[in-house]
Protein backbone atom coordinates (compact mmCIF):
# COMPACT_ATOMS: atom_id res chain seq x y z
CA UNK A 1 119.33 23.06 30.87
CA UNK A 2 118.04 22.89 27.37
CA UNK A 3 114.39 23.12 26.39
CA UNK A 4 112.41 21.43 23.98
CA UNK A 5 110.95 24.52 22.88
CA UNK A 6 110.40 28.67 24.03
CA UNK A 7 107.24 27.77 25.97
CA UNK A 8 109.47 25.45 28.34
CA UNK A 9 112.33 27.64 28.66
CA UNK A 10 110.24 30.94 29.46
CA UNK A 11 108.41 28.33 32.33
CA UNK A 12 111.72 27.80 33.68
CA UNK A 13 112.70 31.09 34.04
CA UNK A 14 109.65 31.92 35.60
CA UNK A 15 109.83 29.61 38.29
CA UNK A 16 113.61 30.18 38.62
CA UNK A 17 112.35 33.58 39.01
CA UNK A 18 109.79 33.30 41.49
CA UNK A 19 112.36 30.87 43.61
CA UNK A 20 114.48 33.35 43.83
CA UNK A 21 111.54 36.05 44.95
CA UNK A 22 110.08 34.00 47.70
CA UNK A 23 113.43 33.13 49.06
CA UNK A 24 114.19 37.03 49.08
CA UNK A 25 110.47 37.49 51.19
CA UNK A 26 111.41 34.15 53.07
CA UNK A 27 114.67 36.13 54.52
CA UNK A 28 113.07 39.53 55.16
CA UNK A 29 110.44 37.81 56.96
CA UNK A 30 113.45 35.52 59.16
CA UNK A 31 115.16 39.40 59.69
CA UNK A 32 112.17 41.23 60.69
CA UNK A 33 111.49 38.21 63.40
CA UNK A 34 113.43 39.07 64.78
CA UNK A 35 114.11 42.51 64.98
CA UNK A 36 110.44 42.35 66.48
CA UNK A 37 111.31 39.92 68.93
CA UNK A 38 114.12 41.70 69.77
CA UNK A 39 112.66 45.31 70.39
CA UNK A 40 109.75 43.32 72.37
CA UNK A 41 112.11 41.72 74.46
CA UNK A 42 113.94 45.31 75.19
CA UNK A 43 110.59 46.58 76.14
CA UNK A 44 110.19 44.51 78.52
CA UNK A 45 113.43 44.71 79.76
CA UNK A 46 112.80 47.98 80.53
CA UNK A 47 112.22 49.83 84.04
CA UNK A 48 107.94 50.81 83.81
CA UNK A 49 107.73 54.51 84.91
């Protein structure tokens, strides 16, 4: 995408680099769900004693 000028361009990139940043925290976040969920659920699971 062109820009009408550096100021623009160095926006762009920003944002395209923050996107990509919060979708990288977004999927740890999904992963470690789960893993939490998981080990809580084994926990349970097991025998007390």
């Amino acid at each position: 995408m062109p820009c009408a000028c550096d100021h623009d361009c160095s926006l762009d990139r920003l944002r395209d680099r923050q996107r990509n940043t919060l979708r990288a925290v977004l999927a740890i976040n999904a992963v470690m769900f789960f893993v939490i969920g998981n080990a809580r659920a084994e926990l349970r699971a097991a025998p007390a004693g």
